[in-house]
N, C-alpha and C. Protein backbone atom coordinates (compact mmCIF):
# COMPACT_ATOMS: atom_id res chain seq x y z
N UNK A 1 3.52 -14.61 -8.90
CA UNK A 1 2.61 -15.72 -8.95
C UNK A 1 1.17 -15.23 -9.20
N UNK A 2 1.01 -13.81 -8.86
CA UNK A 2 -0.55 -13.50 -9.03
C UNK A 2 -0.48 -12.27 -10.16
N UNK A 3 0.48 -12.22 -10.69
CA UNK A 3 0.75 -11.58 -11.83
C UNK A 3 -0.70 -12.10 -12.95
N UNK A 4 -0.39 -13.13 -12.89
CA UNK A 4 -1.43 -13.42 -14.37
C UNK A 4 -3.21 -13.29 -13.86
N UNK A 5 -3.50 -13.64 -12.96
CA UNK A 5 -4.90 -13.97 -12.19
C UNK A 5 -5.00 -12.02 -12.05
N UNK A 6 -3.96 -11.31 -12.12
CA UNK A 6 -4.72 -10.04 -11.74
C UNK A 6 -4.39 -9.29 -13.26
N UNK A 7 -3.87 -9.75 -14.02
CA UNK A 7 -3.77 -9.07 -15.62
C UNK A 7 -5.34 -9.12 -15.96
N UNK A 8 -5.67 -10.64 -15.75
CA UNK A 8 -6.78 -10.81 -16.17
C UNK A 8 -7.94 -10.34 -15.72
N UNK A 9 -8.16 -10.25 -14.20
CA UNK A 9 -9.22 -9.30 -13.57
C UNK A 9 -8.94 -7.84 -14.51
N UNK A 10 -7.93 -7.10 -14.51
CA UNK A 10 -8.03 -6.25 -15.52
C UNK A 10 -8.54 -6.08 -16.47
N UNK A 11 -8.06 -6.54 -17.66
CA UNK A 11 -8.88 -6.90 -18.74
C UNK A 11 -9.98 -7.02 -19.23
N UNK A 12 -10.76 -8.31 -18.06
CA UNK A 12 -12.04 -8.35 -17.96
C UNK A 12 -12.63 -7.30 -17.55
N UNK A 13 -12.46 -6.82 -16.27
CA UNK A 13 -13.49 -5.74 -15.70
C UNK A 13 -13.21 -4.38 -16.81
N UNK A 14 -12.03 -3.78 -17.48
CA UNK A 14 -11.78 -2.86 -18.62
C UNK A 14 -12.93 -3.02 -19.66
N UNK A 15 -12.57 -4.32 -20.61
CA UNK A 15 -13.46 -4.49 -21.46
C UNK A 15 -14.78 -4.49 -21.05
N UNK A 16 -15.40 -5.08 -20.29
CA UNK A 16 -16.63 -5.14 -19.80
C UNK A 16 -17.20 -3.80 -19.72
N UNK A 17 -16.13 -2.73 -18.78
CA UNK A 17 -17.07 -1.36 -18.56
C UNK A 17 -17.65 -1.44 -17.88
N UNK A 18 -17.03 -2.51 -16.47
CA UNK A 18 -18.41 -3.22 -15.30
C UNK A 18 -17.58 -3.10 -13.91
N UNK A 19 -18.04 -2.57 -13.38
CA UNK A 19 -17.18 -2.97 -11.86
C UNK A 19 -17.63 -4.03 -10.86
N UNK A 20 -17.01 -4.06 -10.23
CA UNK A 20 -16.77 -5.25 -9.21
C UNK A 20 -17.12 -5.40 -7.66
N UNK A 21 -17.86 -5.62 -7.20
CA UNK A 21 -18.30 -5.23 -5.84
C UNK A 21 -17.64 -7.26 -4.50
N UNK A 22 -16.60 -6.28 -4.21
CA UNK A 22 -15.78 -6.97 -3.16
C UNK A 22 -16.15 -6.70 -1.70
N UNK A 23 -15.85 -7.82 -0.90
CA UNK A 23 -16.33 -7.61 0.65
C UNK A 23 -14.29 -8.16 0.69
N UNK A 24 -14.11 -7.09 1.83
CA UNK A 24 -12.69 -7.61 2.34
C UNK A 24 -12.20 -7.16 3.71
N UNK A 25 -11.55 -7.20 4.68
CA UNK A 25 -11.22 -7.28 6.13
C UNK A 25 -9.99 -5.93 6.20
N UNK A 26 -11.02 -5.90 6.92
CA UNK A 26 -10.00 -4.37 7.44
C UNK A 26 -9.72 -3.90 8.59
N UNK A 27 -8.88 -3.43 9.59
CA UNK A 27 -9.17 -3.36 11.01
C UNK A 27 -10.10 -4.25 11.54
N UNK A 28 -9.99 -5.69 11.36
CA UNK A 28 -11.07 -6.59 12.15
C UNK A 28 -12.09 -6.76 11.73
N UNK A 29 -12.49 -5.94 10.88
CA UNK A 29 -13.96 -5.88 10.31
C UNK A 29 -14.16 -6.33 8.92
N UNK A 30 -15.62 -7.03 8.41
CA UNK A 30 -15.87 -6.86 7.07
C UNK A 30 -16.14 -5.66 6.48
N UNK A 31 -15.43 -5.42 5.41
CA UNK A 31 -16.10 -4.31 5.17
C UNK A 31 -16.86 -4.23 3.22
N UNK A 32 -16.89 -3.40 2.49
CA UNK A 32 -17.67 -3.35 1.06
C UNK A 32 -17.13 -2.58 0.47
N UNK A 33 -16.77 -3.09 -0.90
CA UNK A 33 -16.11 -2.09 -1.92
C UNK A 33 -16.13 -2.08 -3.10
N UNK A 34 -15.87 -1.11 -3.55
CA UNK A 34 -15.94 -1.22 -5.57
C UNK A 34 -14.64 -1.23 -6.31
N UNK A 35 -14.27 -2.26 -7.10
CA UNK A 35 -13.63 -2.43 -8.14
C UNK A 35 -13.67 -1.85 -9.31
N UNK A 36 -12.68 -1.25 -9.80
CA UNK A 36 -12.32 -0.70 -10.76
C UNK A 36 -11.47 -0.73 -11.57
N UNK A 37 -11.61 -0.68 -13.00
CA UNK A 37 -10.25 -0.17 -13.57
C UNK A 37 -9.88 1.43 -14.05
N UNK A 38 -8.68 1.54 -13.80
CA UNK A 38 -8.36 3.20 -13.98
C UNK A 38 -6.59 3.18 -14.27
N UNK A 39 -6.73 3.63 -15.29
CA UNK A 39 -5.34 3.50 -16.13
C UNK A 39 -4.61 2.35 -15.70
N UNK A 40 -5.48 1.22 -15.89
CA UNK A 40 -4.70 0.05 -16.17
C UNK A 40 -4.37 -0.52 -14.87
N UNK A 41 -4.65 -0.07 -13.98
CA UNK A 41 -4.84 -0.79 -12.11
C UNK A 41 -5.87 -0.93 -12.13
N UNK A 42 -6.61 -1.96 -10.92
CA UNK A 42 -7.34 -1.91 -9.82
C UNK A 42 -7.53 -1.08 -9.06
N UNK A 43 -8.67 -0.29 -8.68
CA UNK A 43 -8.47 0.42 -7.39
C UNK A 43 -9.90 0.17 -7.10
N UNK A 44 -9.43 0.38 -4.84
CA UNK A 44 -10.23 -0.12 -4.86
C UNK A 44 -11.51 1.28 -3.90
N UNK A 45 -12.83 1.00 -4.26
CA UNK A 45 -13.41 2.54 -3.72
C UNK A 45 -14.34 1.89 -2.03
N UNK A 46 -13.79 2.23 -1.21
CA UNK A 46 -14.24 1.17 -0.15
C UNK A 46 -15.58 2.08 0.35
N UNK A 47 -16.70 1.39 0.59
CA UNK A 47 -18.18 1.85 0.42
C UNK A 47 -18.48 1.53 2.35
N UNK A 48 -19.44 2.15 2.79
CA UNK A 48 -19.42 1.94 3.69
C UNK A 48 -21.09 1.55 4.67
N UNK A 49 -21.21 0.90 5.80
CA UNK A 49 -22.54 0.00 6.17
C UNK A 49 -23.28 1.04 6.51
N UNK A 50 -24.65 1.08 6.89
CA UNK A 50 -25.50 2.14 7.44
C UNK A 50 -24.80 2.80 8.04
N UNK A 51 -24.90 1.76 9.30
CA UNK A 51 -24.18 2.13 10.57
C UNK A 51 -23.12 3.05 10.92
N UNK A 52 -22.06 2.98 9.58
CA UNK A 52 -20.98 4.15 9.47
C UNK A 52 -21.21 5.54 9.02
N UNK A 53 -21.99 5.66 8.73
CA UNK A 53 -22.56 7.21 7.93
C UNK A 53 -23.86 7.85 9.35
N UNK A 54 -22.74 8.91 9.31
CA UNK A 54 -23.07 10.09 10.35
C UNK A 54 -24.31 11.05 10.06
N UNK A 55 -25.20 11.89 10.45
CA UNK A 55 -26.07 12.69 10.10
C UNK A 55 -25.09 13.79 9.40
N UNK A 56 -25.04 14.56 8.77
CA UNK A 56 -24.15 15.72 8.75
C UNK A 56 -23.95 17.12 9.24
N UNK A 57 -25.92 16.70 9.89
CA UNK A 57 -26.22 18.07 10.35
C UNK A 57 -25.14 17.96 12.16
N UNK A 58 -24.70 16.36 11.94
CA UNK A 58 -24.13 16.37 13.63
C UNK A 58 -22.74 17.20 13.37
N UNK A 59 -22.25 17.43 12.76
CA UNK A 59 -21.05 18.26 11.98
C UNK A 59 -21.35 19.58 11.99
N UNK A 60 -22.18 20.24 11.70
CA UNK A 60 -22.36 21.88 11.79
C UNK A 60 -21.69 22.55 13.14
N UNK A 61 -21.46 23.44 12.69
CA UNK A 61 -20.95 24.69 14.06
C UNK A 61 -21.63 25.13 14.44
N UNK A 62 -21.72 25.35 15.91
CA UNK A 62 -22.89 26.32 16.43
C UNK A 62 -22.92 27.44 15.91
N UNK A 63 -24.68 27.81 16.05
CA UNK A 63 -24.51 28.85 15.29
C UNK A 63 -24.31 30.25 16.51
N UNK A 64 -23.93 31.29 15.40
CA UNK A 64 -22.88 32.10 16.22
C UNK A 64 -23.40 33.91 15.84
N UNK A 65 -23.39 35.10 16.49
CA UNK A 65 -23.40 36.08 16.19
C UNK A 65 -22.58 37.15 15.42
N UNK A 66 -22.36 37.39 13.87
CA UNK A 66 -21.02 38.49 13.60
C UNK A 66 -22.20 39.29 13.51
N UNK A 67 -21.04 40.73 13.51
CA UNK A 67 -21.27 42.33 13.65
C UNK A 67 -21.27 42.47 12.35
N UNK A 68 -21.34 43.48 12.32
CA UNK A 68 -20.74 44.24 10.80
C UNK A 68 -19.41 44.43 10.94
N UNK A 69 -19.42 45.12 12.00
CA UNK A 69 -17.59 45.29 12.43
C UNK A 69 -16.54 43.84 12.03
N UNK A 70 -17.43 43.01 12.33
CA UNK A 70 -16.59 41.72 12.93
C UNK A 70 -16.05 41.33 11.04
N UNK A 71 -17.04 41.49 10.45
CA UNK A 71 -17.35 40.55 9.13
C UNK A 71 -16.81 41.44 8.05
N UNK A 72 -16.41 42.78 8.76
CA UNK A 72 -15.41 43.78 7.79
C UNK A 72 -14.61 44.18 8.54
N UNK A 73 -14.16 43.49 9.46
CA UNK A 73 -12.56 43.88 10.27
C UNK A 73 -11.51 43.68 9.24
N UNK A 74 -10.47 42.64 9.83
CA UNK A 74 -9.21 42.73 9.38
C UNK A 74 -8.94 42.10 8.02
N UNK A 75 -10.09 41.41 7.03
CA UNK A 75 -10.57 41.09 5.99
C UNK A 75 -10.00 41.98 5.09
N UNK A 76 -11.11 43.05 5.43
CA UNK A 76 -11.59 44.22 4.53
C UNK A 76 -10.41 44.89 3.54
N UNK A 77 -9.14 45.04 4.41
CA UNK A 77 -8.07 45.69 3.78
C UNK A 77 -7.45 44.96 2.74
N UNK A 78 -7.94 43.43 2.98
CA UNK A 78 -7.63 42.47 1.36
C UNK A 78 -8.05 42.64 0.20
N UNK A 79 -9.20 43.63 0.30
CA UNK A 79 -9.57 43.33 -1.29
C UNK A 79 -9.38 44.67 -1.59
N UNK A 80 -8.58 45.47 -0.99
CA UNK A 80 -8.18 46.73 -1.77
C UNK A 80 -6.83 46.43 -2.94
């Protein structure tokens, strides 16, 4: 039944060379996304609110002390 209504979103957004910016429900939430065409599907690239995007520096590892020893231990014998 939605065969034809989504040929045509195809088509259009293909020819055009334009994408599509959709709001749709996900786990409870609204969320934001981009439309596309790519070999002849839809797909969809789901974008995300301020609020969801983390610092990255909160991701780093502490920083830490190597030796020389440490940083040519059991490595080292690989690149012979």
């Amino acid at each position: 039944m939605a065969a034809k209504p989504y040929r045509l979103l195809v088509q259009a957004l293909g020819r055009s060379s334009k994408v599509a910016i959709a709001k749709y429900a996900w786990s409870g939430r609204e969320r934001l996304g981009v439309l596309r065409v790519k070999d002849d599907v839809i797909v969809l690239h789901a974008m995300r609110w301020p609020d969801e995007i983390r610092d990255p520096t909160e991701l780093l590892p502490e920083p830490v002390e190597l030796t020389e020893d440490e940083i040519d231990g059991p490595m080292a014998s690989w690149t012979a």
